[in-house]
Protein backbone atom coordinates (compact mmCIF):
# COMPACT_ATOMS: atom_id res chain seq x y z
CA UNK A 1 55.43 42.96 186.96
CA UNK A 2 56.82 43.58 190.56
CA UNK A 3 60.03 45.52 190.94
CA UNK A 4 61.52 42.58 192.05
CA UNK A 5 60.80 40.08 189.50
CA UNK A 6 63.40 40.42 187.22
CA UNK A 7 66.10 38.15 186.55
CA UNK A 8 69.15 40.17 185.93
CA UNK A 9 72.02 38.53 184.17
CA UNK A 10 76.09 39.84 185.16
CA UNK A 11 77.92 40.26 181.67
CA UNK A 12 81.36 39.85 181.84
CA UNK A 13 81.33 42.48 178.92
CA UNK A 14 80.55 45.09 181.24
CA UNK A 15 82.60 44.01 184.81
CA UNK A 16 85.23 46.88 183.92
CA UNK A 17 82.82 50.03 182.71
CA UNK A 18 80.47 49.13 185.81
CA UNK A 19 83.84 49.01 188.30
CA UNK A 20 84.64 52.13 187.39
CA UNK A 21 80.85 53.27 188.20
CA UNK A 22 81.31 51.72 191.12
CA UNK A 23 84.57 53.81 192.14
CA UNK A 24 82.65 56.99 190.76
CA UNK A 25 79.75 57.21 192.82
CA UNK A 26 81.95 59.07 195.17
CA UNK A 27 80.94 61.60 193.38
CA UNK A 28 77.30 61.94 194.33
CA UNK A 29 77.05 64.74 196.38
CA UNK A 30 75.97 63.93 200.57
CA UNK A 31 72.22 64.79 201.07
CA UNK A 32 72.99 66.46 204.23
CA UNK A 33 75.52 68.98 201.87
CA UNK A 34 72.59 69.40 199.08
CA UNK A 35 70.31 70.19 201.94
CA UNK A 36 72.73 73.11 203.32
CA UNK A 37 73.32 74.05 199.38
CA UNK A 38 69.45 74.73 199.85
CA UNK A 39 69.53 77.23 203.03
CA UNK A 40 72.81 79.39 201.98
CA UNK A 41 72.12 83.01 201.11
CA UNK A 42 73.74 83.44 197.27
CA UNK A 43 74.37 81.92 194.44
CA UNK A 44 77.87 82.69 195.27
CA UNK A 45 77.78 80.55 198.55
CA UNK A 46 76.37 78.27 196.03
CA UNK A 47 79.04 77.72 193.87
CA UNK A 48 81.38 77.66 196.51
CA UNK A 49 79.92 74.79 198.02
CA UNK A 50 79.82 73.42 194.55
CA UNK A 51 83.16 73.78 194.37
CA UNK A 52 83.85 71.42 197.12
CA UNK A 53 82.53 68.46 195.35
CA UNK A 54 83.44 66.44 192.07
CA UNK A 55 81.81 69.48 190.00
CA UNK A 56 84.17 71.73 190.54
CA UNK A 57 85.98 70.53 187.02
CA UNK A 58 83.41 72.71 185.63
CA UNK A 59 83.50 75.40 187.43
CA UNK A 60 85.60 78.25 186.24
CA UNK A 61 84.82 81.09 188.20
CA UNK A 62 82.61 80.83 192.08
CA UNK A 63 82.64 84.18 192.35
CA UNK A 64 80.45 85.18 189.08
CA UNK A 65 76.80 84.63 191.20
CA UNK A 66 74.04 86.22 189.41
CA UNK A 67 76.24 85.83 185.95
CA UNK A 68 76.78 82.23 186.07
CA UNK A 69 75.00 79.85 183.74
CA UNK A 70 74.60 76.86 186.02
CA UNK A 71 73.18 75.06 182.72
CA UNK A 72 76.78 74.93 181.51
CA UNK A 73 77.33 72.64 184.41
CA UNK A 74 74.72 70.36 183.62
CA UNK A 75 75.51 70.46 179.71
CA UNK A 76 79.27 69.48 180.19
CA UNK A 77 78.31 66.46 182.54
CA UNK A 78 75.96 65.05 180.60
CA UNK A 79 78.07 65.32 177.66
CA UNK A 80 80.78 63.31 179.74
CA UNK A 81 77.87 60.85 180.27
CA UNK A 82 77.64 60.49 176.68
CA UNK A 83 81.28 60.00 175.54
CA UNK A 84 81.27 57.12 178.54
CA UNK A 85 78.43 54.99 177.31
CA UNK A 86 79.70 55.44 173.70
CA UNK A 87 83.41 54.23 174.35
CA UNK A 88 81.84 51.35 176.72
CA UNK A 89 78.86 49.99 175.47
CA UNK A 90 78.28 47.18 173.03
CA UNK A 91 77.21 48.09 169.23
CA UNK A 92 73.81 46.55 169.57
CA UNK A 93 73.61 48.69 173.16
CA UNK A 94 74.59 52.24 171.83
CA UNK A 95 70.65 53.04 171.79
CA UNK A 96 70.61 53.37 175.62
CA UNK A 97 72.16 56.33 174.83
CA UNK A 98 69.13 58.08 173.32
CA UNK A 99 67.16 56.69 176.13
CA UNK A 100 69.44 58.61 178.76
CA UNK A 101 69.21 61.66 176.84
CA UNK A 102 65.64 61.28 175.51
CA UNK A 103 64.46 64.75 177.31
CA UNK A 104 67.19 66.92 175.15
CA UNK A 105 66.92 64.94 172.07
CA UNK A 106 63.21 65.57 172.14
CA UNK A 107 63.58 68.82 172.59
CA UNK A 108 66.26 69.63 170.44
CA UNK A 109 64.43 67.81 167.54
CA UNK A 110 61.04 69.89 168.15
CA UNK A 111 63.45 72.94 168.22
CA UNK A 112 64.67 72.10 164.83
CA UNK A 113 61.44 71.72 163.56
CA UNK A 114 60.35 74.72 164.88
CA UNK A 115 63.10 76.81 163.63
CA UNK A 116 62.59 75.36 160.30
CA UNK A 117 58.97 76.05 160.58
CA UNK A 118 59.48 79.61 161.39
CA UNK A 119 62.58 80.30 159.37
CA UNK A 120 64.43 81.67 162.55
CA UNK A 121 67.48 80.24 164.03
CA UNK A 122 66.59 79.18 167.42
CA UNK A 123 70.20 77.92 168.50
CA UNK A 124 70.26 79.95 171.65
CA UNK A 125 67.46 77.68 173.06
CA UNK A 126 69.65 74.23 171.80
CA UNK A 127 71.20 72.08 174.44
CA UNK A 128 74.32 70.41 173.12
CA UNK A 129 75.02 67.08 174.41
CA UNK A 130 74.95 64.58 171.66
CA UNK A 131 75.51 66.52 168.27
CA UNK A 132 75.70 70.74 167.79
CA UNK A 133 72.77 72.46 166.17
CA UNK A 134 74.08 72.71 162.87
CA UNK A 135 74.81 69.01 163.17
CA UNK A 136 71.11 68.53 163.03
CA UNK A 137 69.96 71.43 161.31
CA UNK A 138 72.63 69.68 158.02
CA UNK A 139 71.11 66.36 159.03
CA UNK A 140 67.46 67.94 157.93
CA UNK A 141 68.30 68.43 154.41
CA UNK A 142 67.14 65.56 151.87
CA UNK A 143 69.77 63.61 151.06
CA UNK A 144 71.33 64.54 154.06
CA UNK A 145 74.34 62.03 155.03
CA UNK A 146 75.55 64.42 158.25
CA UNK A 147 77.53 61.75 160.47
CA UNK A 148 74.48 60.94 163.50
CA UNK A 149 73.39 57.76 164.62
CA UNK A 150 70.57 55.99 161.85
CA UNK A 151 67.68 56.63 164.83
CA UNK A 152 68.03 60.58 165.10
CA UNK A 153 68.62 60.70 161.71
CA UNK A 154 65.29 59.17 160.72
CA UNK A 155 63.44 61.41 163.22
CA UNK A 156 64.80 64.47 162.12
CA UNK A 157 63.97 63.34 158.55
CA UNK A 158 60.36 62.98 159.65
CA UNK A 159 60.56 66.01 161.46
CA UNK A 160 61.44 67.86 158.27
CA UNK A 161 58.77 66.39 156.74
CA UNK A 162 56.38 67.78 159.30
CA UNK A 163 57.66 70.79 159.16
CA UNK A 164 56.14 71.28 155.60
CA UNK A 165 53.46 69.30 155.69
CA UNK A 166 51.70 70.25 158.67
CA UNK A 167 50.14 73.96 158.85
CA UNK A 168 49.35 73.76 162.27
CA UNK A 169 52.86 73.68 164.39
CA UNK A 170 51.36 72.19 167.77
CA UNK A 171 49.81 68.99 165.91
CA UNK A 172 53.19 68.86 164.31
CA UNK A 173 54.68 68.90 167.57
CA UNK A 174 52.33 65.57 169.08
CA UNK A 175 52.96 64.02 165.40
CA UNK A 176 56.82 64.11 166.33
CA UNK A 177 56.61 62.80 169.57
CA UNK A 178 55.18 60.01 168.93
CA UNK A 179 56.83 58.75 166.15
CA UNK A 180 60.11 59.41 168.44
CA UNK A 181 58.66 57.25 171.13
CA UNK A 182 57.67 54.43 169.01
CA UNK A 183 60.97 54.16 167.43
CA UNK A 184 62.89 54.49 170.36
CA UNK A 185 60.56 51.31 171.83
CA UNK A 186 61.71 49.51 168.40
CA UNK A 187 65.06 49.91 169.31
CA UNK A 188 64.92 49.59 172.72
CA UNK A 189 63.04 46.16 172.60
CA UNK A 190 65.56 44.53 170.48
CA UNK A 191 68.49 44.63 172.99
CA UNK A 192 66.32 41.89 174.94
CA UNK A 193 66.77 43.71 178.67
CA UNK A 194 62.94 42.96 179.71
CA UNK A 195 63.89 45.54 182.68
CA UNK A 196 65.19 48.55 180.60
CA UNK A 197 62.50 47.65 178.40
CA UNK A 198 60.13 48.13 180.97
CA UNK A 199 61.50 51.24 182.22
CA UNK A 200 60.43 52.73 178.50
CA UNK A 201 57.61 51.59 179.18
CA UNK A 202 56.83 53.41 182.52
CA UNK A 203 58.38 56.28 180.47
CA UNK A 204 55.41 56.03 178.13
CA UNK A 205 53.06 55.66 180.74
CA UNK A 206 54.16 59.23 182.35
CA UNK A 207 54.13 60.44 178.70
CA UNK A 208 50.51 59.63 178.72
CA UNK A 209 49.64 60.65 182.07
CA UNK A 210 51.15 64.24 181.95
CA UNK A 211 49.16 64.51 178.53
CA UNK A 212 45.67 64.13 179.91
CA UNK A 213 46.28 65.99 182.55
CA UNK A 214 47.61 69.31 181.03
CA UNK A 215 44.77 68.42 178.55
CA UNK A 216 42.20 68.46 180.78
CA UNK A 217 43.68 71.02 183.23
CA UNK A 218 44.21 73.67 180.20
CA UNK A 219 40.77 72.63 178.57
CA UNK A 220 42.45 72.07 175.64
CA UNK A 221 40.46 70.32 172.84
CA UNK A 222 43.15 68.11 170.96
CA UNK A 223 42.52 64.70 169.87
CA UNK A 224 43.77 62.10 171.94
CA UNK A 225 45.06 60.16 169.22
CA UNK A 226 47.18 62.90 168.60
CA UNK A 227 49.35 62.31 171.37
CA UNK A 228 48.86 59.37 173.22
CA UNK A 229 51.70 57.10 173.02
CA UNK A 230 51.50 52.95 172.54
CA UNK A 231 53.65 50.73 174.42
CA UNK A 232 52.99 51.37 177.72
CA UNK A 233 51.29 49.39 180.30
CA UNK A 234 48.08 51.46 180.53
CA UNK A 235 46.27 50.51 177.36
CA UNK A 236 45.51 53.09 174.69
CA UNK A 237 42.02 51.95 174.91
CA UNK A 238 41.98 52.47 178.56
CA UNK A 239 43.26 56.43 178.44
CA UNK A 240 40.50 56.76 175.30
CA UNK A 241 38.06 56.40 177.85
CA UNK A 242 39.02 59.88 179.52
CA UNK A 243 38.71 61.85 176.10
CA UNK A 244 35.19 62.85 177.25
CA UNK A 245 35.37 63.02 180.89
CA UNK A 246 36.68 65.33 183.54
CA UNK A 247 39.92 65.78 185.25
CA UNK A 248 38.45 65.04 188.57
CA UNK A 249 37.30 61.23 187.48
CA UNK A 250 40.96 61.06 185.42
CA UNK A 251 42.61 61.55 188.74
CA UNK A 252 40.30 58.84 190.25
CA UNK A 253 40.65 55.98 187.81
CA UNK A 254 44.66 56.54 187.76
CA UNK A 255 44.20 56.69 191.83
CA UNK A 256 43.66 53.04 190.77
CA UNK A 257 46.33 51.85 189.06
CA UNK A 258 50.01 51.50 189.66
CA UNK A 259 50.63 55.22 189.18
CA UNK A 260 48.62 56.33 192.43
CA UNK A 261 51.04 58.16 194.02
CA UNK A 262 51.94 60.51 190.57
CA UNK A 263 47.74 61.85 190.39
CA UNK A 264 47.53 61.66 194.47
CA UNK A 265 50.15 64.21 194.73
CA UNK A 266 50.66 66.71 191.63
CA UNK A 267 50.23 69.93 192.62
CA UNK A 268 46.79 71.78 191.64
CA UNK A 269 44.66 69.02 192.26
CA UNK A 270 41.81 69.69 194.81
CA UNK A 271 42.67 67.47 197.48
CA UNK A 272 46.01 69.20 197.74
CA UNK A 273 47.36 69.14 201.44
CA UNK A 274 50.91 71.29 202.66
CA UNK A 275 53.91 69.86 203.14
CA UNK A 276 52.67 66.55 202.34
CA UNK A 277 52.38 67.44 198.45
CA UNK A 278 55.03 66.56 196.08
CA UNK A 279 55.72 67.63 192.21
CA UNK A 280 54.89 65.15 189.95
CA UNK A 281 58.46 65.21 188.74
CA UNK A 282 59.72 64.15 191.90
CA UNK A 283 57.36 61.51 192.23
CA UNK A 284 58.34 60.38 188.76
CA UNK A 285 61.87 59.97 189.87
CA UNK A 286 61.45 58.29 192.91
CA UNK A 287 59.90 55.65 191.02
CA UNK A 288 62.49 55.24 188.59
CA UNK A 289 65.14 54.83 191.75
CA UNK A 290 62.87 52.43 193.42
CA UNK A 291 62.48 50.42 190.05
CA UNK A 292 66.09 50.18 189.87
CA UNK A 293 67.19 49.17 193.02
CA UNK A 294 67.29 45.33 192.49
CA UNK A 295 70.29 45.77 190.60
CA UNK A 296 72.17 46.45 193.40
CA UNK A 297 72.26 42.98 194.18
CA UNK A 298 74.32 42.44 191.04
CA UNK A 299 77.89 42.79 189.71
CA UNK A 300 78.48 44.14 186.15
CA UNK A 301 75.05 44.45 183.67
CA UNK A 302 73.40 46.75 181.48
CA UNK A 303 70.95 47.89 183.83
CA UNK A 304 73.30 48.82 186.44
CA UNK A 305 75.12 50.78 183.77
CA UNK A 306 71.45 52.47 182.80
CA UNK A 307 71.16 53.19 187.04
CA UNK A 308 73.91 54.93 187.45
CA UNK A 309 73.70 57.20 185.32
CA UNK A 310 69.39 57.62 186.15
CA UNK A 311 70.63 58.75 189.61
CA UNK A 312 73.74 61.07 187.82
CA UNK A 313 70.61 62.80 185.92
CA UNK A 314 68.66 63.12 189.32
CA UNK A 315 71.56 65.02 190.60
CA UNK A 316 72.25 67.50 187.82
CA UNK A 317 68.56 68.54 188.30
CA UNK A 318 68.81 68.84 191.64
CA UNK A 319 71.55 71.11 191.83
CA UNK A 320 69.71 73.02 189.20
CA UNK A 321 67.06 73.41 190.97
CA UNK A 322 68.79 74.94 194.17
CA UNK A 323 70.98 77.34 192.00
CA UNK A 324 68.14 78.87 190.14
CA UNK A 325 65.91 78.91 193.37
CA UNK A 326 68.61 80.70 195.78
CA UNK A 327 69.45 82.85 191.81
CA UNK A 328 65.55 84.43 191.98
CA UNK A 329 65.66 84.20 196.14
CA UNK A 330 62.44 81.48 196.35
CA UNK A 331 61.21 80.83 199.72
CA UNK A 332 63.94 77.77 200.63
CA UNK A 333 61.13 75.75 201.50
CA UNK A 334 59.33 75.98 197.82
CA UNK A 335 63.27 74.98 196.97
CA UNK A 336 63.53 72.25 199.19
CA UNK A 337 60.36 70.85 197.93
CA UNK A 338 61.69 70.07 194.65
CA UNK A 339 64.41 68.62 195.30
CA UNK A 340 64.80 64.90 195.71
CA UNK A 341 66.69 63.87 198.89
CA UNK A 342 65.68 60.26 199.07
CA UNK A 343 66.44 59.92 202.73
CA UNK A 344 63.39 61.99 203.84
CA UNK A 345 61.80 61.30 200.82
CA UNK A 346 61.48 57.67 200.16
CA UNK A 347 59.38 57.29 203.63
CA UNK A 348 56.27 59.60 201.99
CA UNK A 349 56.19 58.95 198.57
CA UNK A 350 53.42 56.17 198.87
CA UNK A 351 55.47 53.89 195.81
């Protein structure tokens, strides 16, 4: 389906939450101020430019440089995120929730696992946005009724399970994942949004894509089945057909489909060219902004709810990426191409 080709319907439900995202996105930060972020000299100069803009709630002290934990930052905000979809969304929509935060949820629930697994606590490593770690670690426990949503809840339960079933802690690790995915695509299909059901869907589709590569770029001999995800829009059958072959005819056959620009320019690959190479991360998130933009052409939905706060993650990265960069003094240009500043951007990514 075209980016354009979905009919998006206004719900009168949502004309207050998305007026007040309208008001907020004064608070994405200028490209032309992220891009002098980039060339200061400290982390210092850093957070004093940071404290010119709307995230300077969260800073306490601009003058703490090499001490500061920028991920603090990026914890609280999302956090924020999360109490403003929960007080604003509808019952049946709550779920987009754990789609917005499906990178820390993963990862917190793998952590769990693993510190189960290992008999070590591990809560150093935990990023608190939706629950604390001995929120989950409670929820673990048989007969657990710790107060989390019914979805995380089942998944850690599962994950538990894993944790004693499987001996080997990496097929554990695929095992979880999937089952994740595939329950989050239950839920996510039943709130009948054919675009954010999509967008899972191109979720899965990176899933699988970042998979085969590492697979094939490590040499790692794991069984596809193991962690290649259903419910996107490459066919499991399809991606079967690279279990045997090489990375080089991989990148080829993806060159080929809707995902082009993702295989064309991921770093490491042999026809790798300067400046004109971009992470696959960044190429990921252009995509997502692009696939959004229709809804720009509409009033108070869902999806623009879901696009806001796409763009608010984009950001937080962003910023992290600069503030560790200029931290460990990387060349600025290594920084700068990292970061997403979809006015130079947009023109070379090939979507």
């Amino acid at each position: 389906m075209a980016l354009t080709d979905y009919t998006i319907n206004d719900d009168s439900f949502y004309l207050f939450a998305c007026a007040e995202l309208k008001a907020r996105e004064k608070e994405f930060i200028e490209e032309q101020k992220i891009k002098r972020m980039v060339g200061v000299k400290s982390a210092n100069e850093f957070l004093r430019m940071l404290h010119e803009t709307y995230y300077s709630k969260y800073l306490t002290d601009t003058g703490a440089g090499v001490n500061y934990n920028f991920e603090n930052v990026v914890t609280s905000e999302l956090k924020s995120m999360v109490s403003f979809l929960k007080d604003r969304l509808k019952t049946e929509h709550q779920i987009i929730i754990n789609l917005l935060t499906l990178k820390e949820d993963l990862h917190n629930i793998k952590l769990m696992m693993k510190s189960a697994f290992l008999s070590r606590d591990m809560e150093k490593l935990f990023i608190p946005v939706s629950y604390s770690y001995n929120q989950l670690k409670r929820a673990m426990d048989p007969g657990s009724h710790e107060n989390i949503d019914l979805s995380t809840g089942s998944i850690l339960q599962y994950a538990a399970m894993l944790g004693i079933t499987e001996k080997n802690h990496r097929t554990a690790e695929l095992k979880l994942e999937l089952f994740f995915l595939e329950k989050l695509y239950s839920l996510i299909a039943a709130i009948k949004s054919s675009m954010v059901k999509d967008f899972l869907k191109h979720i899965i589709d990176m899933f699988n894509i970042k998979n085969i590569y590492r697979n094939k770029f490590s040499g790692e001999k794991i069984d596809f089945d193991l962690f290649l995800h259903k419910n996107g829009f490459l066919d499991i059958k399809f991606l079967k057909n690279f279990e045997n072959e090489n990375l080089e005819y991989f990148i080829q056959q993806i060159s080929k489909t809707r995902y082009a620009p993702l295989v064309k320019q991921a770093p490491g690959l042999p026809h790798e060219a300067t400046d004109e190479v971009y992470s696959f991360e960044k190429s990921e998130e252009l995509f997502y902004i692009y696939f959004f933009d229709p809804v720009k052409y509409t009033v108070s939905n869902l999806e623009k709810i879901v696009d806001f706060f796409i763009k608010k993650r984009i950001e937080l990265k962003n910023l992290s990426i600069v503030f560790t960069g200029i931290l460990y003094d990387i060349d600025r240009s290594k920084i700068r191409h990292e970061v997403l500043l979809l006015d130079e951007d947009k023109n070379r990514s090939n979507w």
